[in-house]
Protein backbone atom coordinates (compact mmCIF):
# COMPACT_ATOMS: atom_id res chain seq x y z
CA UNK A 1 0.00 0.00 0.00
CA UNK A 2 1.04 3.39 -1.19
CA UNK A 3 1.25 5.61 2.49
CA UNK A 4 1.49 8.97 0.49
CA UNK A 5 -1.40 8.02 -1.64
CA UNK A 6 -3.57 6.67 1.28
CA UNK A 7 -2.92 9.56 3.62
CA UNK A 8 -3.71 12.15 0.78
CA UNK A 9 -6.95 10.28 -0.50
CA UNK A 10 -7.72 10.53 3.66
CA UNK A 11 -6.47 14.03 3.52
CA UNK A 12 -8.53 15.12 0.42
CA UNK A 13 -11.86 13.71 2.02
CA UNK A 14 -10.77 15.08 5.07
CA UNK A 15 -10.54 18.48 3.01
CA UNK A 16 -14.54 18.10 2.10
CA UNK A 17 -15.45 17.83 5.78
CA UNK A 18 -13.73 20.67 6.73
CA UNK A 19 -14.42 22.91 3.52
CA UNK A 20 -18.29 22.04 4.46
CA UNK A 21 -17.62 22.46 8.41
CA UNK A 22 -16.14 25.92 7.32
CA UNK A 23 -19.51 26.59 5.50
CA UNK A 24 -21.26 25.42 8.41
CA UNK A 25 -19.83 27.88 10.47
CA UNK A 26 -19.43 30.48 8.04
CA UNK A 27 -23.86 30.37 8.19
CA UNK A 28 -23.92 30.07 11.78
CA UNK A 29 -21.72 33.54 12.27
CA UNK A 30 -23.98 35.00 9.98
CA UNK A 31 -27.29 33.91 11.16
CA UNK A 32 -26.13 34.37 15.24
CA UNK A 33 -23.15 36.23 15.44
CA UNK A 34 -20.70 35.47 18.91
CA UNK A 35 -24.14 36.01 20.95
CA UNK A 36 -25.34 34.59 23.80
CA UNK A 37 -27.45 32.30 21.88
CA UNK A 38 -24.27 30.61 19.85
CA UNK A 39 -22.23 30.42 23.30
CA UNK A 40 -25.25 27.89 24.53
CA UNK A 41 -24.88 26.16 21.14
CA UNK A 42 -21.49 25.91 21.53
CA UNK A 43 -20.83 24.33 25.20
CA UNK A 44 -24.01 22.29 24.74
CA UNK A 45 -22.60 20.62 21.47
CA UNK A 46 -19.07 20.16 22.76
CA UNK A 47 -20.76 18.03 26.19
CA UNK A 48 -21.93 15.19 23.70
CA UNK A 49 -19.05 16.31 21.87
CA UNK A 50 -16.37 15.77 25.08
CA UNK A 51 -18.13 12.26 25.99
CA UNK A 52 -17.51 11.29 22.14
CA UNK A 53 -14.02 12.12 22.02
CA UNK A 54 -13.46 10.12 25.80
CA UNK A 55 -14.81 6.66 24.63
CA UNK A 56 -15.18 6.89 20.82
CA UNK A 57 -12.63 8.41 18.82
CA UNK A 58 -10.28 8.35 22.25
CA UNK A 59 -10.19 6.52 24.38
CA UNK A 60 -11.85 3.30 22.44
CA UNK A 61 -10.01 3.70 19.13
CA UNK A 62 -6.67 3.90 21.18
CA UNK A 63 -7.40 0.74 22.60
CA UNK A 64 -9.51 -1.32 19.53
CA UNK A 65 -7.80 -0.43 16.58
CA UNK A 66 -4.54 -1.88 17.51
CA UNK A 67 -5.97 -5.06 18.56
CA UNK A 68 -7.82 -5.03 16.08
CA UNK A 69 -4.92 -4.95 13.66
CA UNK A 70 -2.76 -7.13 15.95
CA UNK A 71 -5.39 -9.93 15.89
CA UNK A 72 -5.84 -9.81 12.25
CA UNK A 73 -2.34 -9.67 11.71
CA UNK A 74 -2.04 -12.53 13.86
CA UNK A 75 -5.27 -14.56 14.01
CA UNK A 76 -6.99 -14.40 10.84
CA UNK A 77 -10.36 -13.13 9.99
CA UNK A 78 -12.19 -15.20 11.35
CA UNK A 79 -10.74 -14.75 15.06
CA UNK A 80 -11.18 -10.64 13.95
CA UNK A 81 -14.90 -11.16 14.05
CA UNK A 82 -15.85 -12.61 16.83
CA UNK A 83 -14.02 -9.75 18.65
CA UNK A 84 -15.72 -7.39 16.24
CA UNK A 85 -18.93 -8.75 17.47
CA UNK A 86 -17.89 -9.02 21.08
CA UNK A 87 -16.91 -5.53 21.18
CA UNK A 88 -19.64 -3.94 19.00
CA UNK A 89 -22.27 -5.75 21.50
CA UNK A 90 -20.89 -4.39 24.72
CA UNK A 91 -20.29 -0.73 23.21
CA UNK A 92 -24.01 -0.32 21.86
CA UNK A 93 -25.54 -1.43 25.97
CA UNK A 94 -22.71 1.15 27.26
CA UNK A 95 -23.70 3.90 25.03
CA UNK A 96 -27.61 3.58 25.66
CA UNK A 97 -27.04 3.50 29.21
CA UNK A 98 -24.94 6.00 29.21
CA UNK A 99 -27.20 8.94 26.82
CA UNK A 100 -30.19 7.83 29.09
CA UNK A 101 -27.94 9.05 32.02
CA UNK A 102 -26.50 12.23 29.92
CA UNK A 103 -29.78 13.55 28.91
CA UNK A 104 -30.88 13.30 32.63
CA UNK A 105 -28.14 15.11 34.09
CA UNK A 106 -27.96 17.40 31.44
CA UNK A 107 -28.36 20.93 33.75
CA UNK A 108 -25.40 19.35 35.88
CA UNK A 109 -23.28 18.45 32.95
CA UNK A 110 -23.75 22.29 31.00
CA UNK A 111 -23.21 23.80 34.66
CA UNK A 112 -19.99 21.99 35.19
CA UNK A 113 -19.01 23.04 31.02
CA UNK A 114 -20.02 26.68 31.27
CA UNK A 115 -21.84 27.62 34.40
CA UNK A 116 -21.46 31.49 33.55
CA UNK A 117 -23.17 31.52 30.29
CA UNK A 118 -26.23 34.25 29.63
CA UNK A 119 -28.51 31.57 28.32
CA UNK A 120 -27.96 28.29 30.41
CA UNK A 121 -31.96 27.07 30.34
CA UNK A 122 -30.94 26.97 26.27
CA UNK A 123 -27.52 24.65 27.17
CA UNK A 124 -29.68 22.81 28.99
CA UNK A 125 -32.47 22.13 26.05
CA UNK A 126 -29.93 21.78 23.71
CA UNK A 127 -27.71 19.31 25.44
CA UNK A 128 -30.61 16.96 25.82
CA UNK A 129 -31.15 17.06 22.27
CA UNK A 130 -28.22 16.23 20.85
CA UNK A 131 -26.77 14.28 23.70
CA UNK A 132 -27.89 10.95 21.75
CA UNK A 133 -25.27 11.96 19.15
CA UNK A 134 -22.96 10.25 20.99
CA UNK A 135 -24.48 6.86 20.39
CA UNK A 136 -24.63 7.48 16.87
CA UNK A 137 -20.65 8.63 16.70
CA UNK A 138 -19.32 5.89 19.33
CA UNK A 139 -21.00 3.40 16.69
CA UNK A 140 -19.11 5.50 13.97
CA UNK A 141 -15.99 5.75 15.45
CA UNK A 142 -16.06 1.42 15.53
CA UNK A 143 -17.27 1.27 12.30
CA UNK A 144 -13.96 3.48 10.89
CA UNK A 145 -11.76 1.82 12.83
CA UNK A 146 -12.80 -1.34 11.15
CA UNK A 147 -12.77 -0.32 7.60
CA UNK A 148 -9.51 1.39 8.52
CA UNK A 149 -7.98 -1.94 9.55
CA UNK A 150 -9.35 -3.24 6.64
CA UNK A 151 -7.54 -0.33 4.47
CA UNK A 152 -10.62 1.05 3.26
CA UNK A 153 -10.23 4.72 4.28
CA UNK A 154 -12.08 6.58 2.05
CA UNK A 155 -16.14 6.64 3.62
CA UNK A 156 -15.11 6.95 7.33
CA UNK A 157 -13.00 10.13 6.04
CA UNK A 158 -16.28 11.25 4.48
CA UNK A 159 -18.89 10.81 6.25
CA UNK A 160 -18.57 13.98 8.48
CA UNK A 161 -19.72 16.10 5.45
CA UNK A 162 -23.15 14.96 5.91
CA UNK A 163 -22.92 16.55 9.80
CA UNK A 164 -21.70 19.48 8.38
CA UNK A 165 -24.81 19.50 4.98
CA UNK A 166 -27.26 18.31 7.84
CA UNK A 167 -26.18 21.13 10.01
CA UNK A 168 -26.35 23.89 6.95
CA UNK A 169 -29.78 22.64 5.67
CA UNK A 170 -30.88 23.02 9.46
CA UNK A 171 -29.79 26.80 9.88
CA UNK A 172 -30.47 27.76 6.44
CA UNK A 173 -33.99 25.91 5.99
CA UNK A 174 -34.58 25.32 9.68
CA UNK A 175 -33.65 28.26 11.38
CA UNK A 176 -36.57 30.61 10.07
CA UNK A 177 -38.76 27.88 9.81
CA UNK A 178 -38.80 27.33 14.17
CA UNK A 179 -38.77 31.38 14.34
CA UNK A 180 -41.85 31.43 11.99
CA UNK A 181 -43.17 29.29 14.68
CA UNK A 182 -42.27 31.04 18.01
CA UNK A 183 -39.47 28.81 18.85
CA UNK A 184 -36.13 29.56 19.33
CA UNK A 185 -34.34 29.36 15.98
CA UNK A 186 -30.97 27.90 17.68
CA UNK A 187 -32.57 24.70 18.25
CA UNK A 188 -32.48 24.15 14.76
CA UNK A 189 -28.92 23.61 15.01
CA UNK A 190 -29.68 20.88 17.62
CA UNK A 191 -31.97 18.79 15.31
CA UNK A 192 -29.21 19.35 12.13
CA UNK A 193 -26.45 17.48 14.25
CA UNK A 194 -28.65 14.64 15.70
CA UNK A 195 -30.03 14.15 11.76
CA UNK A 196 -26.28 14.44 10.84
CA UNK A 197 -25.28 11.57 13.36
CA UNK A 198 -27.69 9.07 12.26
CA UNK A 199 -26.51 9.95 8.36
CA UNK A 200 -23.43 9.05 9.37
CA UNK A 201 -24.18 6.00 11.26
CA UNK A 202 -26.01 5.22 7.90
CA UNK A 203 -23.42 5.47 5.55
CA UNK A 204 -20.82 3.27 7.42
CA UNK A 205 -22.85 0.09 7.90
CA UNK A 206 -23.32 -0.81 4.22
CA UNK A 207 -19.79 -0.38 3.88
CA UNK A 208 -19.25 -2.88 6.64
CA UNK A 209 -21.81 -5.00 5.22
CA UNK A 210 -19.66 -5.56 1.31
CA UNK A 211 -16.75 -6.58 3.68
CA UNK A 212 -18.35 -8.96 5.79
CA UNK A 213 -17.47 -7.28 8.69
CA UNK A 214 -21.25 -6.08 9.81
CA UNK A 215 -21.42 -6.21 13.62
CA UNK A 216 -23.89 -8.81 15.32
CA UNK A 217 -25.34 -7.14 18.30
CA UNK A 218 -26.39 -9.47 20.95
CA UNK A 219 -29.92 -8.74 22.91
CA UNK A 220 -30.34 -11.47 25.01
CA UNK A 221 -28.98 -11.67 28.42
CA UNK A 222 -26.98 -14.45 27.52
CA UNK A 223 -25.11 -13.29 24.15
CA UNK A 224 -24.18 -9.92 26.55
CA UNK A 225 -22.54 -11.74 29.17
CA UNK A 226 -20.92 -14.19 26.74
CA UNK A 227 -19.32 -10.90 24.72
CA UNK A 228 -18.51 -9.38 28.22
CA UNK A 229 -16.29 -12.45 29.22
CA UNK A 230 -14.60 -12.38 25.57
CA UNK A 231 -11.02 -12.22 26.17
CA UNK A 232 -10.67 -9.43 23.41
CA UNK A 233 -12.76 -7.23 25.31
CA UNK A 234 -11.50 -7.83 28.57
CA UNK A 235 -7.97 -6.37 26.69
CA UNK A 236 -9.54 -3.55 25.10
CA UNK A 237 -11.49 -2.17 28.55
CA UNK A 238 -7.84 -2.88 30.19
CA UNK A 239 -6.07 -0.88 27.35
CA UNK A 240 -8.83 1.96 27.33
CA UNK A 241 -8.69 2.24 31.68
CA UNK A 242 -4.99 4.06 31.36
CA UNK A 243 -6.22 5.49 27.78
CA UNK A 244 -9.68 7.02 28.79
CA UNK A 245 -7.52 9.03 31.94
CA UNK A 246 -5.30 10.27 28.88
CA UNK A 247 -7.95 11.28 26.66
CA UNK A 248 -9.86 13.04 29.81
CA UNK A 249 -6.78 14.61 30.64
CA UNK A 250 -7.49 16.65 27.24
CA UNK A 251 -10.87 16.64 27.56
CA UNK A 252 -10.89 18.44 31.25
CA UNK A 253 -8.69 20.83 29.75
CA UNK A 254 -11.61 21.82 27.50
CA UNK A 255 -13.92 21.64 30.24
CA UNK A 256 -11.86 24.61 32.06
CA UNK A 257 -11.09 26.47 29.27
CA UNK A 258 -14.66 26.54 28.46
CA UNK A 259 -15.79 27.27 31.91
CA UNK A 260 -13.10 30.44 32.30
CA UNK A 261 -14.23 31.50 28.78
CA UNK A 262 -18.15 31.58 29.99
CA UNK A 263 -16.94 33.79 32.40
CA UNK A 264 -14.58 36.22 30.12
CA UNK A 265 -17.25 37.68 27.76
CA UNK A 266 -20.31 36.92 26.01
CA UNK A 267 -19.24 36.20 22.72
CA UNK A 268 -15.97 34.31 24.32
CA UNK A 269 -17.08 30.65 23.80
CA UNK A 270 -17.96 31.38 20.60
CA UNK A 271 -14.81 33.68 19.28
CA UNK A 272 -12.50 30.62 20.31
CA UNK A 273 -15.11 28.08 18.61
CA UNK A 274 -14.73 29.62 15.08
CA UNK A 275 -10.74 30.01 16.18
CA UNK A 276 -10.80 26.29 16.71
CA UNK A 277 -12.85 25.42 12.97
CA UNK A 278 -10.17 27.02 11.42
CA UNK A 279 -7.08 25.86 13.58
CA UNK A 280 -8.42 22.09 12.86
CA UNK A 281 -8.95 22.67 9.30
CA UNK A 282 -4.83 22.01 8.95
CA UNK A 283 -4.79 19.38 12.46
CA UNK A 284 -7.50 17.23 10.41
CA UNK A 285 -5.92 17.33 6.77
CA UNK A 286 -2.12 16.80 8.01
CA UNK A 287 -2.91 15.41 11.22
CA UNK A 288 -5.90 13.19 11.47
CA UNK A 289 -5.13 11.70 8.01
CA UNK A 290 -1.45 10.67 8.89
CA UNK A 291 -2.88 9.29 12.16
CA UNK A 292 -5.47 7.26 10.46
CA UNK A 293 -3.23 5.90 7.96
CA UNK A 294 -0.44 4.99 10.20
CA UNK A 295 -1.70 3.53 13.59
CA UNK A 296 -3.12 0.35 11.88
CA UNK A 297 0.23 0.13 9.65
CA UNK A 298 2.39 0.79 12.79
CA UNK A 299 0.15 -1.50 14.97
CA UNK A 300 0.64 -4.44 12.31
CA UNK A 301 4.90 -3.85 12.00
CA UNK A 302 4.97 -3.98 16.26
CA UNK A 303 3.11 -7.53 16.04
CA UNK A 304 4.93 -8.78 13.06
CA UNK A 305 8.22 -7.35 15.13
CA UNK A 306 9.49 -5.20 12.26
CA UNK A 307 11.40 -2.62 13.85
CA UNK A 308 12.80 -1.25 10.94
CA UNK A 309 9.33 -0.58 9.06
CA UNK A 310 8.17 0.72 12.74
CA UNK A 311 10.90 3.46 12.84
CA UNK A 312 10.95 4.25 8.79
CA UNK A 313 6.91 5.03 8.70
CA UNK A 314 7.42 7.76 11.83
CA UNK A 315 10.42 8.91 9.83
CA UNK A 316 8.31 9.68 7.16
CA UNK A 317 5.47 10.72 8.73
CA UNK A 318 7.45 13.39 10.65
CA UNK A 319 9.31 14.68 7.37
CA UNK A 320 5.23 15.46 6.51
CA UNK A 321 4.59 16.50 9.56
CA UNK A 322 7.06 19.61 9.33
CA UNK A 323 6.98 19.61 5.27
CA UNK A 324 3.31 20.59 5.42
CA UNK A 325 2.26 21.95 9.02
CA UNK A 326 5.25 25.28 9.80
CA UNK A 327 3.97 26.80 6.37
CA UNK A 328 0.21 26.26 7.92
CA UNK A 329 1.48 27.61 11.42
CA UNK A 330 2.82 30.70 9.83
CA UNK A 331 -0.34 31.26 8.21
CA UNK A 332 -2.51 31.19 11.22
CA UNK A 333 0.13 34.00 12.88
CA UNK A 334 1.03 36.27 10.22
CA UNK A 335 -2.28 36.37 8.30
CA UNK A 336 -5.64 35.32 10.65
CA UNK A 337 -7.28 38.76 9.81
CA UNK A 338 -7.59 37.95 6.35
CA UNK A 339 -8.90 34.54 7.08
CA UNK A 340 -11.33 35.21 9.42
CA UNK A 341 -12.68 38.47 7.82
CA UNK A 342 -13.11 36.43 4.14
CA UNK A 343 -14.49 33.02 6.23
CA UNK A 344 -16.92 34.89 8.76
CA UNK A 345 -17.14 38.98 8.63
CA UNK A 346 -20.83 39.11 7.04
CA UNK A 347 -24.88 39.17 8.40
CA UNK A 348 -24.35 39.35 12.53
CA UNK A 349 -20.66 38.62 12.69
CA UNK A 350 -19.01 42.32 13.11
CA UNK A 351 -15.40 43.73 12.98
CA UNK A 352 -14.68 43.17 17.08
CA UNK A 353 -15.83 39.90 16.64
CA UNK A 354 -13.48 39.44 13.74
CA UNK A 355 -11.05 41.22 16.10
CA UNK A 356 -11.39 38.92 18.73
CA UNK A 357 -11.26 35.50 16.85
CA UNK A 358 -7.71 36.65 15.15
CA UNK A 359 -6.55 37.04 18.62
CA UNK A 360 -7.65 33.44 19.75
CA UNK A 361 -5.99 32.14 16.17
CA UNK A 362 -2.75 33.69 17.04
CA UNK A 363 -2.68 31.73 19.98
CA UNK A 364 -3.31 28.58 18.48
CA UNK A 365 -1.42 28.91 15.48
CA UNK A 366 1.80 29.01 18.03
CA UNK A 367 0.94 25.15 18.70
CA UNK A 368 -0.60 24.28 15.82
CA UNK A 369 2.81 22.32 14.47
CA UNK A 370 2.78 20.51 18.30
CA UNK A 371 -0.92 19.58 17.96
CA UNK A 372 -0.27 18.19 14.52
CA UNK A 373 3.08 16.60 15.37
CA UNK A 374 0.83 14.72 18.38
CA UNK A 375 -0.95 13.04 15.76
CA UNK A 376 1.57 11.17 14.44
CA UNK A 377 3.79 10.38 17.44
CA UNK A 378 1.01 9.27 19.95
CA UNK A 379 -0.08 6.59 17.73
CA UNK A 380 3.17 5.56 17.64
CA UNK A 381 2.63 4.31 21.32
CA UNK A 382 -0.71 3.46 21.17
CA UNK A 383 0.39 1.04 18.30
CA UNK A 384 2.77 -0.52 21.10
CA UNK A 385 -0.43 -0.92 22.82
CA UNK A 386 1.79 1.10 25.21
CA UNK A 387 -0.80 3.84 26.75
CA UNK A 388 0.65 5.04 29.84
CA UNK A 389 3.09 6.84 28.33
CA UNK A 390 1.20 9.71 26.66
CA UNK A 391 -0.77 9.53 29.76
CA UNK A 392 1.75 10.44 32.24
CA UNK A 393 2.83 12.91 30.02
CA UNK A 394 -0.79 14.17 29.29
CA UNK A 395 -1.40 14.70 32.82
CA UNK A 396 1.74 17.20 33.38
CA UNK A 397 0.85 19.13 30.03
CA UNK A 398 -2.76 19.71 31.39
CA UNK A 399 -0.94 21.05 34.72
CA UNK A 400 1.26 23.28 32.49
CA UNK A 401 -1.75 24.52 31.03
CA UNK A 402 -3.58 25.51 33.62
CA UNK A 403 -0.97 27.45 35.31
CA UNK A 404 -0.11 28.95 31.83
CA UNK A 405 -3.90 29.95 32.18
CA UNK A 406 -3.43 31.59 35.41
CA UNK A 407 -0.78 33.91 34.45
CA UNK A 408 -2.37 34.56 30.56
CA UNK A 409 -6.10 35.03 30.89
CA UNK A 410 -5.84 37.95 33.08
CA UNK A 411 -3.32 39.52 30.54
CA UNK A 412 -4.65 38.21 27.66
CA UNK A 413 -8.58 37.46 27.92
CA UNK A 414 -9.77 34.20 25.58
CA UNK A 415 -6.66 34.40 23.55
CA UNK A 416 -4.77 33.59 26.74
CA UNK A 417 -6.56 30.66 26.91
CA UNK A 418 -5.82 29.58 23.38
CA UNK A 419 -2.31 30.36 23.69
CA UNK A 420 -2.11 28.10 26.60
CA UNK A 421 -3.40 25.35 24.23
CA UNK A 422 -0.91 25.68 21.47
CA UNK A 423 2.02 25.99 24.16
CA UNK A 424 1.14 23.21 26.07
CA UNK A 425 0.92 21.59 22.63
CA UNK A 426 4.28 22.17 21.67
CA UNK A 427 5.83 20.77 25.17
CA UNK A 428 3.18 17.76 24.45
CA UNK A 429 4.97 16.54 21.04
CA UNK A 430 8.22 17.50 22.59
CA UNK A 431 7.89 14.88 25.35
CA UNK A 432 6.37 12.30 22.88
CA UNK A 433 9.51 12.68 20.78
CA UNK A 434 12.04 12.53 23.16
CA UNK A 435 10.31 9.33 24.73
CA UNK A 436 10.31 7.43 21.46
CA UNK A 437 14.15 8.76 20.29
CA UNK A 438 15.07 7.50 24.81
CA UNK A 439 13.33 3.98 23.88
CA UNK A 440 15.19 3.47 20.50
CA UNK A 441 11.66 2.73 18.83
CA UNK A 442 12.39 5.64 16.34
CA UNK A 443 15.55 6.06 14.74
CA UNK A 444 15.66 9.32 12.68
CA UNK A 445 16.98 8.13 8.84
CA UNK A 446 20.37 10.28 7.48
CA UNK A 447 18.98 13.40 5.51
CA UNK A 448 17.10 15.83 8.29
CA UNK A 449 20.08 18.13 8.63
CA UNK A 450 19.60 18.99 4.54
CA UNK A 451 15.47 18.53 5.08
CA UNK A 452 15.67 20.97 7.62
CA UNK A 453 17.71 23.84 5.84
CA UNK A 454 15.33 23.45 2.98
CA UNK A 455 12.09 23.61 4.99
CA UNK A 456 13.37 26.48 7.10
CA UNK A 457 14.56 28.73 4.08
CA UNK A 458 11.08 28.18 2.18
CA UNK A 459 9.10 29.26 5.07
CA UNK A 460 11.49 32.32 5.78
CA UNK A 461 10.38 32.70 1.93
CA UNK A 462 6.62 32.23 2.54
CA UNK A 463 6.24 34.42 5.65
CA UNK A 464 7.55 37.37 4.29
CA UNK A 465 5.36 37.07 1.45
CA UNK A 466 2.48 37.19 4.02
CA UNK A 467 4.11 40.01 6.39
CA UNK A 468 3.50 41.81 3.34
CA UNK A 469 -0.20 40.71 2.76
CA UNK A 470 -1.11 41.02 6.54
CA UNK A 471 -0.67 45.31 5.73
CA UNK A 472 -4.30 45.20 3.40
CA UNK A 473 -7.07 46.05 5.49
CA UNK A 474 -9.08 43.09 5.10
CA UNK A 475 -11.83 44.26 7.37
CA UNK A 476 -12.28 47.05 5.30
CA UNK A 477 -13.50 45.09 2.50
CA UNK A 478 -16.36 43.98 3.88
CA UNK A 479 -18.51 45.43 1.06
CA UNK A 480 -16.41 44.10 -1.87
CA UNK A 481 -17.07 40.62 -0.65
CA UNK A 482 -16.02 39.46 -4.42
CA UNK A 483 -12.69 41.54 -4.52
CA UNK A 484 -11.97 40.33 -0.93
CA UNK A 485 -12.32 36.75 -1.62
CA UNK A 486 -10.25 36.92 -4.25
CA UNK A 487 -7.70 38.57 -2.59
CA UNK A 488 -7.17 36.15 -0.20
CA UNK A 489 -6.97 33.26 -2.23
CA UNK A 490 -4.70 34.72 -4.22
CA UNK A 491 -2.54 35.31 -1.60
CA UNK A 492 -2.71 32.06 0.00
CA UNK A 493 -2.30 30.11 -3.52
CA UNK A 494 0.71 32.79 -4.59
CA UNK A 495 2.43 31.54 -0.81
CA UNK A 496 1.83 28.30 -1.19
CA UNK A 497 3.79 27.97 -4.87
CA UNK A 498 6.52 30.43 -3.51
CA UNK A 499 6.62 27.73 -0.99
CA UNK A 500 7.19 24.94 -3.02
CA UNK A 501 9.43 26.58 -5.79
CA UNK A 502 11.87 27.85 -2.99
CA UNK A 503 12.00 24.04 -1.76
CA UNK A 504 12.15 22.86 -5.60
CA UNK A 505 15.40 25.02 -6.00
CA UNK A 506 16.57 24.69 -2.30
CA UNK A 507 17.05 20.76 -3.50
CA UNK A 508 13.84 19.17 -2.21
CA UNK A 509 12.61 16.63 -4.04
CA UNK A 510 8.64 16.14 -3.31
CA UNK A 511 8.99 12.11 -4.53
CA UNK A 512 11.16 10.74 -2.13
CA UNK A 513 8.15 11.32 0.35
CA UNK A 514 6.20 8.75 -1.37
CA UNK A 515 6.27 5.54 0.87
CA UNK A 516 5.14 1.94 0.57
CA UNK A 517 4.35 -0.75 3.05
């Protein structure tokens, strides 16, 4: 399998989500503005959102998808299903008990995220809504890392688009619909991402189904306990225990940030939201699509014992990692006016608020090389089914970034916080790094010294191209939505081939980075 060609077909999926999530938000600044109204969007989507991220895409992917692989690897297909089963059955009784619970205690849950928001009685309605999303993505989250086992990469890189179209139809179509009626036009929103979950939900299992792979959920009593007792369960609850504190470590982060931001301004929660879209538009498409592409192929070379295949795919996936995510970091610090003004700066979404969001960029775009970089190097780990790690070192970054917090929100407001993210990111992948280079698991290939020079004089290259952009006026424009667009594309595409030609005649050549295994 071509890595370079599975990680970009991942990557250019990945694009589509985020081009559509960018949309998405793009219609909800317009529609709401940073207002009250969005903040209780906001922290009410990111509580199904937090418990997703614990056991889905966290803390149970760290733990299944290497089995997973390892078993297959090992055992055969056959052996692969039964644990398939095993573990699809217990997840499904986990997650219903579980969104009964969250929907219950959803004033505790949106008082503990943001208790200092204008419109908490809203958190509260909209929590309850969409806290069944979770079910719906948990179930996702096995279904991709399935198919991703199975090298099939392309639908679970897809299917977020329809959350993103479900959420647009719902505040475009929606929206004035529910005001037409007397209700609240924000619950739209709501309904768009529970309709988006179950879409999603519905594209995976067919895909399953041509491979065979289809989960059997068991009802009765008896086909529960059986898949509780199934040895490859009992490994993947053991694997998610340390995994789960490592993910929450992250996600209690977000809790506090959120909660401090509740309490900075109205508008706040929201500024650093549409910060974050645009900060994870480059995490996702370098990031999340190296991640994806390389745990299951580093989690099959640690069970076959191949050391050398081990250490050359984080080699590479490094060299990508820098290649591809500096230029993006530059980006986010030297011009966020002009992509927030062209992405959001229309209907209810004003100049501070465009003011405000740059400053919460900034901050991020200091980590964002860290947060990508994280992607690649804690699967690396994980793949070594080797989870404490990252944890220990998870649980000193979120102390570091809370006492960051203390001395740079009272300076620095929300973009405090967001700085304290992108730091804390940085000393993250730092610690990763040095722990695989101490265990001998990675050993760098000859070349970086040359790589290095090359990357660093192209980006020296493409940030004073955009020193030089950064002096337009961007707000300004705000009537010549046309001429403004333009503009910035411009700019970014004119960067983005300075970029390359400077590495071109610096030496670098683009096809060494292609990689089999």
């Amino acid at each position: 399998m071509n890595l370079l060609k599975a990680a970009s077909t991942v990557s250019l999926l990945t694009l589509a989500s985020r081009v559509t999530g960018l949309v998405r938000e793009q219609i909800i600044a317009a529609a709401f503005g940073a207002s009250a109204a969005t903040d209780a969007f906001n922290v009410a989507f990111r509580i199904p959102n937090l418990f997703r991220r614990l056991f889905a895409e966290g803390a149970f992917s760290q733990a299944f998808v290497p089995l997973l692989a390892a078993t297959r690897a090992r055992d055969g297909d056959a052996v692969t299903r039964d644990l398939i089963d095993a573990v699809a059955t217990v997840l499904a009784w986990a997650l219903l008990l579980t969104c009964v619970v969250g929907v219950a205690a959803a004033p505790v849950l949106v008082w503990m995220m943001g208790s200092g928001l204008a419109q908490f009685d809203t958190a509260v309605v909209l929590t309850r809504l969409m806290f069944p999303y979770i079910g719906f993505m948990s179930l996702v989250a096995l279904a991709a890392g399935i198919l991703n086992t199975w090298k099939r990469f392309a639908v679970p890189a897809l299917t977020p688009v329809l959350l993103n179209l479900s959420v647009i139809a719902a505040a475009w179509w929606g929206a004035p619909r529910l005001e037409a009626a007397g209700i609240a036009p924000i619950h739209a929103l709501a309904i768009g991402v529970m309709l988006g979950g179950l879409l999603q939900l519905g594209v995976q299992l067919p895909a399953l189904a041509r491979l065979g792979l289809l989960p059997r959920i068991g009802l009765a009593p008896g086909a529960i306990v059986r898949a509780w007792r199934h040895p490859g369960v009992k490994r993947v609850l053991q694997q998610m225990a340390p995994a789960l504190l490592g993910v929450s470590v992250a996600q209690i982060s977000l809790v506090i940030n959120t909660q401090i931001a509740s309490h900075v301004a109205v508008g706040a929660v929201s500024w650093l939201t549409y910060a974050d879209r645009l900060m994870e538009f480059p995490t996702a498409l370098l990031g999340v699509a190296l991640g994806v592409v390389l745990l299951p192929q580093l989690s099959a070379a640690q069970a076959r014992q191949d050391d050398a295949a081990y250490s050359g795919m984080l080699d590479w996936g490094l060299r990508l990692v820098l290649l591809l995510a500096l230029p993006c970091a530059l980006a986010l610090l030297l011009f966020p006016q002009g992509l927030v003004a062209v992405l959001f700066h229309r209907g209810a979404f004003g100049a501070q608020d465009v003011a405000m969001t740059v400053l919460a960029l900034r901050g991020y775009g200091v980590g964002l090389l860290g947060l990508v970089a994280i992607k690649v190097l804690a699967p690396a780990f994980f793949a070594r089914q080797d989870v404490r790690t990252p944890v220990k070192i998870a649980v000193g970054v979120l102390i570091a970034t809370q006492l960051m917090n203390l001395a740079l929100v009272p300076w620095l407001g929300h973009a405090g916080l967001a700085l304290s993210i992108g730091l804390a990111a940085l000393v993250n992948a730092g610690l990763l790094l040095a722990g695989l280079l101490r265990r001998g698991v990675f050993r760098p290939l000859p070349g970086w010294g040359g790589f290095l020079l090359r990357v660093l004089l192209a980006n020296l290259a493409l940030g004073a191209a955009l020193w030089f952009a950064a002096d337009i006026d961007w707000i300004a424009l705000r009537a010549h939505e046309g001429q403004r667009a333009a503009g910035v594309a411009a700019v970014l595409v004119g960067v983005a081939l300075l970029y390359f030609v400077v590495l071109a005649l610096a030496g670098m050549r683009l096809r060494d980075l292609v990689r089999r295994a």
